[in-house]
PDB file of N, CA and C in Angstrom:
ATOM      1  N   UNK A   1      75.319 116.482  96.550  1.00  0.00           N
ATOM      2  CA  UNK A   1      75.101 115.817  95.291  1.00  0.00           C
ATOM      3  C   UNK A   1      74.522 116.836  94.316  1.00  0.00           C
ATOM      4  N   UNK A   2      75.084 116.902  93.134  1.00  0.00           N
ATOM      5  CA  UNK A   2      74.177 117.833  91.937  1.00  0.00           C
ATOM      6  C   UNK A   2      72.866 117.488  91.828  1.00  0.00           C
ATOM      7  N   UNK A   3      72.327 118.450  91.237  1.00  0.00           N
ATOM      8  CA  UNK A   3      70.814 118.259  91.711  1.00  0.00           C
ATOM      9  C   UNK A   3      70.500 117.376  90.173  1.00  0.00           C
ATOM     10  N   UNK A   4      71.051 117.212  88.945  1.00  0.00           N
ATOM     11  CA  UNK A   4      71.634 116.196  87.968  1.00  0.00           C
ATOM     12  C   UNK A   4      71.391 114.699  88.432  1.00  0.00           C
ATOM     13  N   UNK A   5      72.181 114.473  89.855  1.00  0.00           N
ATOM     14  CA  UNK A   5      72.745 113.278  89.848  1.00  0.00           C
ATOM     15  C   UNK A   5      73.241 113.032  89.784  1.00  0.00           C
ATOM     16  N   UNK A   6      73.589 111.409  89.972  1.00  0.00           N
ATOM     17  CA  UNK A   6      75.323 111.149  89.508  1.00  0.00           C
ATOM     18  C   UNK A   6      75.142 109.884  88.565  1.00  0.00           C
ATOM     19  N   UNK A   7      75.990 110.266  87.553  1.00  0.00           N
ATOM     20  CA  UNK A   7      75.553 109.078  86.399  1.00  0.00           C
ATOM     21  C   UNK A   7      76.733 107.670  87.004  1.00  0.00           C
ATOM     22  N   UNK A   8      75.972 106.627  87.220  1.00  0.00           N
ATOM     23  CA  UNK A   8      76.807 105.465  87.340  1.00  0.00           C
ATOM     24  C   UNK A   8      78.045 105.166  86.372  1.00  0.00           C
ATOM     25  N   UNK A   9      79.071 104.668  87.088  1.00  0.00           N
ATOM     26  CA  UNK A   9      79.902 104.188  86.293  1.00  0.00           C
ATOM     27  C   UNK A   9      79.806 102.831  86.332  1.00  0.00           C
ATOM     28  N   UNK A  10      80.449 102.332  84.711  1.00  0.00           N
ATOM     29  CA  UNK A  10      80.420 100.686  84.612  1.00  0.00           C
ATOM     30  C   UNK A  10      81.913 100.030  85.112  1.00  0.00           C
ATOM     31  N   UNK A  11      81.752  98.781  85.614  1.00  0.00           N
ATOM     32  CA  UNK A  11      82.613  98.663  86.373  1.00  0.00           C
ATOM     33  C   UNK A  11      83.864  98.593  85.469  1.00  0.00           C
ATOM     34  N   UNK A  12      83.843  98.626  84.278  1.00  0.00           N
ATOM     35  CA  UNK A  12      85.031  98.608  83.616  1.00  0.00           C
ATOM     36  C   UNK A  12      85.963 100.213  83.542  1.00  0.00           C
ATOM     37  N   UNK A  13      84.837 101.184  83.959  1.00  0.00           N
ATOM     38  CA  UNK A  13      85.686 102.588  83.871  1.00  0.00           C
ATOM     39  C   UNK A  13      86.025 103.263  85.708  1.00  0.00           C
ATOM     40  N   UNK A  14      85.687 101.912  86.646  1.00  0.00           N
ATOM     41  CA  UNK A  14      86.303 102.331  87.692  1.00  0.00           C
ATOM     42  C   UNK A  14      87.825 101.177  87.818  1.00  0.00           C
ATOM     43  N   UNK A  15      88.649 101.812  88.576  1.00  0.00           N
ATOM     44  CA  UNK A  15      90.035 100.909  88.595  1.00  0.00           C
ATOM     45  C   UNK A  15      89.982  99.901  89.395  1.00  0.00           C
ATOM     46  N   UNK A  16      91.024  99.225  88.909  1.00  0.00           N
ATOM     47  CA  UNK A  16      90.897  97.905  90.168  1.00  0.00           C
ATOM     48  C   UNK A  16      91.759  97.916  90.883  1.00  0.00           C
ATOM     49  N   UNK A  17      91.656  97.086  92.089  1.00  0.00           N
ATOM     50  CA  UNK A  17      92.406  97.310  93.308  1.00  0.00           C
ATOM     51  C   UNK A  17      93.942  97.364  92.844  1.00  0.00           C
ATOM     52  N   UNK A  18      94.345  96.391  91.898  1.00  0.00           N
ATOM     53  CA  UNK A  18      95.317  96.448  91.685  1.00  0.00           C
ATOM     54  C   UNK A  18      95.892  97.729  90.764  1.00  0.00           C
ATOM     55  N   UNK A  19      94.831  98.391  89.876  1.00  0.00           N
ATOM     56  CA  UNK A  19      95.784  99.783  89.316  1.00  0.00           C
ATOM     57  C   UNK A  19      95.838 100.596  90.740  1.00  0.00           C
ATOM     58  N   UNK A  20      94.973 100.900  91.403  1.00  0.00           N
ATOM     59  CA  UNK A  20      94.663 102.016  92.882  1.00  0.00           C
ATOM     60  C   UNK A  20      95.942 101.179  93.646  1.00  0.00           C
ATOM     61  N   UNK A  21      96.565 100.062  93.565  1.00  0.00           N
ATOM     62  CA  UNK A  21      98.392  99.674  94.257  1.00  0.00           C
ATOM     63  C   UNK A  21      99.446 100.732  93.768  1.00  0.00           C
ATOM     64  N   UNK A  22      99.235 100.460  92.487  1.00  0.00           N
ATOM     65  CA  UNK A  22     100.225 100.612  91.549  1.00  0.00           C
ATOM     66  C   UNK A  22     100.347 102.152  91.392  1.00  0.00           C
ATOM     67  N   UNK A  23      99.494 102.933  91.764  1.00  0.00           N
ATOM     68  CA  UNK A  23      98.978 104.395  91.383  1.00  0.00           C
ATOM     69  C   UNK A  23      99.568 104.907  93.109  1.00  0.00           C
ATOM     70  N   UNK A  24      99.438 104.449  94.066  1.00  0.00           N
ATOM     71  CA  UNK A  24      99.547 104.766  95.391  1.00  0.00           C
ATOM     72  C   UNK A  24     101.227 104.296  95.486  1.00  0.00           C
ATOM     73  N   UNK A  25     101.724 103.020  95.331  1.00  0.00           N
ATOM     74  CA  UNK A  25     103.060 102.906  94.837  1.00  0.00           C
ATOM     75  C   UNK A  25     103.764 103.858  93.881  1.00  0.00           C
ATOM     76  N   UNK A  26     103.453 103.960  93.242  1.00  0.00           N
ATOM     77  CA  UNK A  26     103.722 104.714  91.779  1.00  0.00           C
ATOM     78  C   UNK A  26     104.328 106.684  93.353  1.00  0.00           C
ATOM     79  N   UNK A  27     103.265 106.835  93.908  1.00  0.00           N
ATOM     80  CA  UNK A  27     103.399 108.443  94.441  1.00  0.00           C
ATOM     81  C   UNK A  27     104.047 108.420  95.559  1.00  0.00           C
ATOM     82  N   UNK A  28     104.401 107.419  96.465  1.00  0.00           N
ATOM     83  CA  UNK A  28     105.496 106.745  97.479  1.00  0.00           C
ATOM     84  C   UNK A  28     106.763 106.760  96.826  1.00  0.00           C
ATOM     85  N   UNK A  29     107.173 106.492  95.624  1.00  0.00           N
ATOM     86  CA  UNK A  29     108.266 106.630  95.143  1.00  0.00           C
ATOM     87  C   UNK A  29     108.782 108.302  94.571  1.00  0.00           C
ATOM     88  N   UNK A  30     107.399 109.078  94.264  1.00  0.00           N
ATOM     89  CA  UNK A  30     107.603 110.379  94.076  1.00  0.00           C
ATOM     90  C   UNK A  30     107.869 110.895  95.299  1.00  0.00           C
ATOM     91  N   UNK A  31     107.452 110.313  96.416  1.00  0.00           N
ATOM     92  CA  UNK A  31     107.880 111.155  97.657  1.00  0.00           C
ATOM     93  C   UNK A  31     106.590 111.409  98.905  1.00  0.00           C
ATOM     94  N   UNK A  32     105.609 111.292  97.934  1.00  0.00           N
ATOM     95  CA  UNK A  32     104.363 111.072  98.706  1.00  0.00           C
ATOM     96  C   UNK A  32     104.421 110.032  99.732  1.00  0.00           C
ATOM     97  N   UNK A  33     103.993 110.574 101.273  1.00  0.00           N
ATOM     98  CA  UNK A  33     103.801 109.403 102.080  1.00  0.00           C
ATOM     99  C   UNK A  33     102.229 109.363 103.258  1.00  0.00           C
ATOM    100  N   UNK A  34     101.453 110.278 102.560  1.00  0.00           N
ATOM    101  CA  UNK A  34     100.198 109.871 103.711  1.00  0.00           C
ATOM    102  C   UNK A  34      99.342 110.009 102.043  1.00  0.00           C
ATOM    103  N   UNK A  35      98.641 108.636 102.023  1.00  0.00           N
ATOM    104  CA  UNK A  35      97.471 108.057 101.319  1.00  0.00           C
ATOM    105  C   UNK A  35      96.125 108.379 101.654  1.00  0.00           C
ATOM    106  N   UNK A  36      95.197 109.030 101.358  1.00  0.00           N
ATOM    107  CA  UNK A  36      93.754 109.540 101.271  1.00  0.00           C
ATOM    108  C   UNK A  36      92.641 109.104 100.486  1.00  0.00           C
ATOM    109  N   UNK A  37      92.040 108.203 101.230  1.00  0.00           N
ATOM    110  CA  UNK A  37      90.914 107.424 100.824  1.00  0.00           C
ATOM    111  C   UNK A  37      89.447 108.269 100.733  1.00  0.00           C
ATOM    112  N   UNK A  38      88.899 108.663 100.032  1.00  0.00           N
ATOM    113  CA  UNK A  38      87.726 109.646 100.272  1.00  0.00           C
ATOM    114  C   UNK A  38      86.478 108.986  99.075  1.00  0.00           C
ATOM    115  N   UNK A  39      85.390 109.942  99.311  1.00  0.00           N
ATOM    116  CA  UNK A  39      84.301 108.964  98.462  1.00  0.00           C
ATOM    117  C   UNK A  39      84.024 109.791  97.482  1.00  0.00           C
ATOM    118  N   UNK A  40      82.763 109.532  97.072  1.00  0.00           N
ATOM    119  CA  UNK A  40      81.545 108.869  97.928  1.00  0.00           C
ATOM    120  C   UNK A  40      81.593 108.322  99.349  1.00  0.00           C
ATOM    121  N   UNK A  41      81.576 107.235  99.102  1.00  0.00           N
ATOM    122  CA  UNK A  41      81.630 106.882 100.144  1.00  0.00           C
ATOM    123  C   UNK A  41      82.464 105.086 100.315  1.00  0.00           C
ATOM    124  N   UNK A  42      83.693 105.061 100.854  1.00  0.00           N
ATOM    125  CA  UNK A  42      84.926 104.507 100.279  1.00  0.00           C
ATOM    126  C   UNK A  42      84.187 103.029 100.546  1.00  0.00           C
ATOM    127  N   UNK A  43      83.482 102.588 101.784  1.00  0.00           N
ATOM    128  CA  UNK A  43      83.028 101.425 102.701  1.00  0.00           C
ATOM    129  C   UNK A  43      81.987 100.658 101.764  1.00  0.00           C
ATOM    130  N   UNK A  44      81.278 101.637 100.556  1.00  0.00           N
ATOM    131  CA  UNK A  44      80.836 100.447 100.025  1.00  0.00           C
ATOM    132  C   UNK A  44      81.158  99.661  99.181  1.00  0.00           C
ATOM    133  N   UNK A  45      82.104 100.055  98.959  1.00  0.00           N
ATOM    134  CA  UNK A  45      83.002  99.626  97.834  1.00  0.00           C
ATOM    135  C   UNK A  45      83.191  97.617  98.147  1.00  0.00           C
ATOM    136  N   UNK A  46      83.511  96.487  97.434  1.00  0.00           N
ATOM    137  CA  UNK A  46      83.295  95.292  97.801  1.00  0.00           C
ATOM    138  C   UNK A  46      84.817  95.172  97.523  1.00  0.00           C
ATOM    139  N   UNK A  47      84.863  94.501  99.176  1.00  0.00           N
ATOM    140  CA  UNK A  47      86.848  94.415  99.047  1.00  0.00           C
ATOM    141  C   UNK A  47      87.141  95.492  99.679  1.00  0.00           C
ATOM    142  N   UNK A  48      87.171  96.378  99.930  1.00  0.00           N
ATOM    143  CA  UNK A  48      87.784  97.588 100.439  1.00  0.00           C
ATOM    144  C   UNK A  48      88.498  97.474 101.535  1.00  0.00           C
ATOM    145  N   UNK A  49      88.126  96.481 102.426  1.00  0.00           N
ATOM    146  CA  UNK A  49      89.014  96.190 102.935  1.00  0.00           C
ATOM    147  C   UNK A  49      90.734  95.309 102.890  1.00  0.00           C
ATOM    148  N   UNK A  50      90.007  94.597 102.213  1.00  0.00           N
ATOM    149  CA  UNK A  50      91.866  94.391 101.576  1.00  0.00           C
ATOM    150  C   UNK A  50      92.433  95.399 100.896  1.00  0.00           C
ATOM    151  N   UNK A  51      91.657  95.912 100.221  1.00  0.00           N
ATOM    152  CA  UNK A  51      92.747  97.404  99.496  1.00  0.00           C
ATOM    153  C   UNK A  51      93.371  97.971 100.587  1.00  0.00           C
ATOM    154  N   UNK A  52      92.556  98.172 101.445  1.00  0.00           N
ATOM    155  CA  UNK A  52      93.342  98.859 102.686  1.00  0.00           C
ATOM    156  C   UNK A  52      94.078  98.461 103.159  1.00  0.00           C
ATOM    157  N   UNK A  53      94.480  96.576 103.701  1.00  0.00           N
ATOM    158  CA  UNK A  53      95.595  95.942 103.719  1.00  0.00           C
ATOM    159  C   UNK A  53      95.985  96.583 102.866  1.00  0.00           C
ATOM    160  N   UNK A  54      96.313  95.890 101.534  1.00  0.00           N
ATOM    161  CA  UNK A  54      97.489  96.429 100.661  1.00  0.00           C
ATOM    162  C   UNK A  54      98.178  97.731 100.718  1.00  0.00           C
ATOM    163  N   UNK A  55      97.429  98.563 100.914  1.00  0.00           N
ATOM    164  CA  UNK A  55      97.579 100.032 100.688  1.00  0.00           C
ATOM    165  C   UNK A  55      98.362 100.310 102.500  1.00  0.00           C
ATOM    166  N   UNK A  56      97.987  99.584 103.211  1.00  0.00           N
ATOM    167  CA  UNK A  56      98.749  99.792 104.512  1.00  0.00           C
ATOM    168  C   UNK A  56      99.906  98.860 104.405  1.00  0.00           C
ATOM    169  N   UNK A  57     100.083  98.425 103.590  1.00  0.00           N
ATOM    170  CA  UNK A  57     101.464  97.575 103.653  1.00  0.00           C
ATOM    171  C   UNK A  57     102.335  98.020 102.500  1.00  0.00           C
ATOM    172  N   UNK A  58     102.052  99.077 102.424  1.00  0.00           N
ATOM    173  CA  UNK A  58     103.178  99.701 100.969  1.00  0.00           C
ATOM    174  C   UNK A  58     103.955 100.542 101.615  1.00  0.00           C
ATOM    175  N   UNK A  59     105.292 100.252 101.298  1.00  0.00           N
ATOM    176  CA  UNK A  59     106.781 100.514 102.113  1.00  0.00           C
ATOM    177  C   UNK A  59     106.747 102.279 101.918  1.00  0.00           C
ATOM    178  N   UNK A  60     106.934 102.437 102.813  1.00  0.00           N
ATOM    179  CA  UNK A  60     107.424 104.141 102.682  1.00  0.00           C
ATOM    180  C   UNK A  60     105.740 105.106 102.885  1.00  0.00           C
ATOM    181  N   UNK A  61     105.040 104.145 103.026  1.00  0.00           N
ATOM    182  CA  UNK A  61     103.993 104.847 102.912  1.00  0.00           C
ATOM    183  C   UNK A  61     103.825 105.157 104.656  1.00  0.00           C
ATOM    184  N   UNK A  62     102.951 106.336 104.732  1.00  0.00           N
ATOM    185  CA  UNK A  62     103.598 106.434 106.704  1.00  0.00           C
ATOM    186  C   UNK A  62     102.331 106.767 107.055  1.00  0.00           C
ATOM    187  N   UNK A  63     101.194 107.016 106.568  1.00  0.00           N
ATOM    188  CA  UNK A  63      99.766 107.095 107.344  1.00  0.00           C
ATOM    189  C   UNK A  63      98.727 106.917 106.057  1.00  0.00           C
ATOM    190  N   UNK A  64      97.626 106.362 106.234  1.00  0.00           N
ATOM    191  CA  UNK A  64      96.657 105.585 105.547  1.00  0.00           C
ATOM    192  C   UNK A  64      95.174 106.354 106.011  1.00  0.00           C
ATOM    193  N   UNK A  65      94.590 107.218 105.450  1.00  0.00           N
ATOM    194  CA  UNK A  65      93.415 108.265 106.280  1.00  0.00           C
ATOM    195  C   UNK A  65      92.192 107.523 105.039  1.00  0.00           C
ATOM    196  N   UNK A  66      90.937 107.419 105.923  1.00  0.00           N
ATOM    197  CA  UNK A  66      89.774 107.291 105.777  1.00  0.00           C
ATOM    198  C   UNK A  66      88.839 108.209 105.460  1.00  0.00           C
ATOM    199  N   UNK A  67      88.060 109.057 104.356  1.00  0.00           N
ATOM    200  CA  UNK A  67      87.003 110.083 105.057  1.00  0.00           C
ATOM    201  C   UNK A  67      85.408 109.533 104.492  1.00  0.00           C
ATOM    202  N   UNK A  68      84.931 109.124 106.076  1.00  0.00           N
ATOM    203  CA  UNK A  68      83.325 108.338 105.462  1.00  0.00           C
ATOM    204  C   UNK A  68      82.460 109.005 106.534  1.00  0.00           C
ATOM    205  N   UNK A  69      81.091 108.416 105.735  1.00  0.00           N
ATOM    206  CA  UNK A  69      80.064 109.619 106.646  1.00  0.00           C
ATOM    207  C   UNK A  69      79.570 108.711 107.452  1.00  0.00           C
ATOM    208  N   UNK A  70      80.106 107.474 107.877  1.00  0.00           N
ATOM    209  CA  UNK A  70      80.001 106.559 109.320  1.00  0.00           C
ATOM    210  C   UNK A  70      78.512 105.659 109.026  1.00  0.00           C
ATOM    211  N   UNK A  71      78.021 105.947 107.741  1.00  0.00           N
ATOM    212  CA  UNK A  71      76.649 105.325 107.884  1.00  0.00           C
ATOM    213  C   UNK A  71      77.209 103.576 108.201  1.00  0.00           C
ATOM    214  N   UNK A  72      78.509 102.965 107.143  1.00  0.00           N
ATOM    215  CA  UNK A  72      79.052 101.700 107.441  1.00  0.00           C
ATOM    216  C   UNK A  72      80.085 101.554 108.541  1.00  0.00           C
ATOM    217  N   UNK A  73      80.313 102.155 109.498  1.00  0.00           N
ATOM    218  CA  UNK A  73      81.206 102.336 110.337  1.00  0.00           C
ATOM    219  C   UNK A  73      81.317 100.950 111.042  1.00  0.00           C
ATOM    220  N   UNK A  74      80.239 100.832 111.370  1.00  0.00           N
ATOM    221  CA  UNK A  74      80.074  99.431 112.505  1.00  0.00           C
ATOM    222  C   UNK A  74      80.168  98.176 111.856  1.00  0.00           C
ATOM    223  N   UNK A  75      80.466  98.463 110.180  1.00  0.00           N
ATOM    224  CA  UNK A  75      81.044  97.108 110.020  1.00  0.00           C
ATOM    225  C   UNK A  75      81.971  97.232 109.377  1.00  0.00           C
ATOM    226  N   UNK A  76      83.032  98.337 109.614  1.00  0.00           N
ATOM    227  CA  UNK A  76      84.230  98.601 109.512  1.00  0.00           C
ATOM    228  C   UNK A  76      84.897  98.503 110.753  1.00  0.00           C
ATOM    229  N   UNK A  77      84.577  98.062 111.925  1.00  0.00           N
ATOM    230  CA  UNK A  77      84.961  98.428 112.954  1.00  0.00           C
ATOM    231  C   UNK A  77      86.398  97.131 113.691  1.00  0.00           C
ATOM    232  N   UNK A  78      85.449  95.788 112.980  1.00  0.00           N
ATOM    233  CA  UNK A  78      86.528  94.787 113.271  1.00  0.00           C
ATOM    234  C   UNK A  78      87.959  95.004 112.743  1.00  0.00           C
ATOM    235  N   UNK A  79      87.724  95.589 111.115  1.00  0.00           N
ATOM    236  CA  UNK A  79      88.924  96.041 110.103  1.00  0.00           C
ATOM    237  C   UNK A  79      90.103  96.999 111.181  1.00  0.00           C
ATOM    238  N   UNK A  80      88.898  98.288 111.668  1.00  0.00           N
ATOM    239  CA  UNK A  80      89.877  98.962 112.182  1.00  0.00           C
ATOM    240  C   UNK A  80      90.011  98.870 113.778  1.00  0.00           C
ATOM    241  N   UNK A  81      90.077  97.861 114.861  1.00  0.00           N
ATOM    242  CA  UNK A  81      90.152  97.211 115.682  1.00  0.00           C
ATOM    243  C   UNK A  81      91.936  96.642 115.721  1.00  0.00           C
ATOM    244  N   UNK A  82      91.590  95.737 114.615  1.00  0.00           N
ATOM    245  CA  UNK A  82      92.786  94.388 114.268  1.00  0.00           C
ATOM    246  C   UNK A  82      93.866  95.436 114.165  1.00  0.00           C
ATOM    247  N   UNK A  83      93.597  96.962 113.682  1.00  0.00           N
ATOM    248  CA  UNK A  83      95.216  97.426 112.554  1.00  0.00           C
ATOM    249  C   UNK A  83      95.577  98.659 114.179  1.00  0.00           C
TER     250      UNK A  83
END
């Protein structure tokens, strides 16, 4: 982390699940096919798990990668159990 900080964003200047579809769709059709979820830290995000449905159910897309520092792991665990 900068030794600054990190200035919050308001929730209107982060995207919503549905532009982060459309943006991941959008690079499946360019040719892109492994999707990269990275943070901060992706798990605290509210919903994140359905994005990840969605985002694992987009055609042509062929691997779906996670990178978290496991502090929420154990209650990510049912999510990635079921898939």
């Amino acid at each position: 982390m900068p030794e600054e900080g990190v200035v919050p964003l308001c929730h209107e200047d982060i995207l919503t699940f549905d532009e982060i579809i459309r943006i991941c769709r959008a690079g499946v059709e360019l040719g892109i096919r492994r999707i990269k979820i990275t943070g901060g830290e992706p798990l605290v995000r509210k919903g994140i798990f359905d994005l990840l449905e969605q985002m694992r159910r987009i055609e042509g897309a062929e691997k779906l990668t996670i990178t978290t520092n496991g502090a929420l792991l154990e209650e990510a665990l049912p999510w990635l159990e079921a898939v």
